[in-house]
Protein backbone atom coordinates (compact mmCIF):
# COMPACT_ATOMS: atom_id res chain seq x y z
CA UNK A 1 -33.06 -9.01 -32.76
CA UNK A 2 -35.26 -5.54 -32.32
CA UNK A 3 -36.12 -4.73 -29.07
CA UNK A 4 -39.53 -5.80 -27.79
CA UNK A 5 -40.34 -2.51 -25.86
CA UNK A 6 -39.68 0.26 -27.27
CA UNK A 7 -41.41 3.02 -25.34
CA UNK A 8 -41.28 4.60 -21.56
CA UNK A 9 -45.38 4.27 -22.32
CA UNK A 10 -44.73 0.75 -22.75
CA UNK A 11 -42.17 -0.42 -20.04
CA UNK A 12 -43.97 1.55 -17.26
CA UNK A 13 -47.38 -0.65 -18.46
CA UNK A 14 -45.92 -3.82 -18.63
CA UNK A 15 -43.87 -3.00 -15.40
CA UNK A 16 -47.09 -2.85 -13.41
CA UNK A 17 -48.32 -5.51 -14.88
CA UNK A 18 -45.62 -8.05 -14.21
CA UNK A 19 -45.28 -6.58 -10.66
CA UNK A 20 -49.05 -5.71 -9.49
CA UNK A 21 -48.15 -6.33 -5.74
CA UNK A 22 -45.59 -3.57 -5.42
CA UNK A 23 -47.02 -0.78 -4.02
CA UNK A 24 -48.10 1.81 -6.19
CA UNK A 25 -49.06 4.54 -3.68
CA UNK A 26 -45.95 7.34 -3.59
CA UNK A 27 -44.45 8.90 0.02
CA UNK A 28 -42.95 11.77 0.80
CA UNK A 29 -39.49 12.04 -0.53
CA UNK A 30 -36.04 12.51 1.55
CA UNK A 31 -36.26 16.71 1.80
CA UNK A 32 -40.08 16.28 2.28
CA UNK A 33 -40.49 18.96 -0.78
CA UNK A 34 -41.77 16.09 -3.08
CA UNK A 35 -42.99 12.51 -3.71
CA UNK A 36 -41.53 9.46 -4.59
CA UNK A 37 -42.25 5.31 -5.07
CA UNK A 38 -40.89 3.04 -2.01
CA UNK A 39 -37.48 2.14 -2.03
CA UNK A 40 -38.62 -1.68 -3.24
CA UNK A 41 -40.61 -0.31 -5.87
CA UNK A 42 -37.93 1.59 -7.15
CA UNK A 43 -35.22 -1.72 -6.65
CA UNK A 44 -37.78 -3.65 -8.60
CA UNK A 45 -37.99 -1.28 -11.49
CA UNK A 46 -33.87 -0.59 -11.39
CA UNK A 47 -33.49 -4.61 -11.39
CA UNK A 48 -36.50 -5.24 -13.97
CA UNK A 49 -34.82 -2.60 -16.43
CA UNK A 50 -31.36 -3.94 -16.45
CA UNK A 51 -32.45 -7.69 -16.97
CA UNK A 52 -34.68 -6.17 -19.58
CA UNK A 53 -31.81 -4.23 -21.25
CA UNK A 54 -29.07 -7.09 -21.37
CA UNK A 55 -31.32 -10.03 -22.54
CA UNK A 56 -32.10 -7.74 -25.78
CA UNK A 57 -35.56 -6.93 -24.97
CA UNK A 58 -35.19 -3.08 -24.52
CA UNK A 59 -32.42 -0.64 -26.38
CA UNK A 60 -29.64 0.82 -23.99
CA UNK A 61 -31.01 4.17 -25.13
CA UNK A 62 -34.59 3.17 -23.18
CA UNK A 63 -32.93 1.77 -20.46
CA UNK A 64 -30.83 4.93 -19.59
CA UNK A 65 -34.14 7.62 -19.81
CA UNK A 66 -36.57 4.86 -18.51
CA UNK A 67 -38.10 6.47 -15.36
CA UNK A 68 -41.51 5.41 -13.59
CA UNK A 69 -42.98 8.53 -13.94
């Protein structure tokens, strides 16, 4: 079976569309030199991505370089 999604452009679209609730606004990172999502949005996304990856629906490939930026 060929994967389903089979670009970053893609995943990150249908990510916040199957999640619209997480927040989407980004904080101040760790060393305060930078940004980042909330730790839940970023769980969400890890979790999303590997149920994604083993039911078929996205390559291995995409799953390692997926990022939400």
């Amino acid at each position: 079976m060929a994967p389903r999604i089979t670009s970053q452009r893609k995943l990150r679209r249908e990510f916040w569309q199957t999640f619209p609730y997480l927040p989407r606004r980004k904080i101040t990172n760790y060393s305060g030199s930078g940004t980042m999502y909330p730790t839940v949005t970023r769980c969400a996304f890890v979790d999303w991505l590997d149920s994604l990856s083993k039911s078929g629906e996205i390559s291995d490939e995409l799953a390692e370089r997926a990022t939400l930026d």
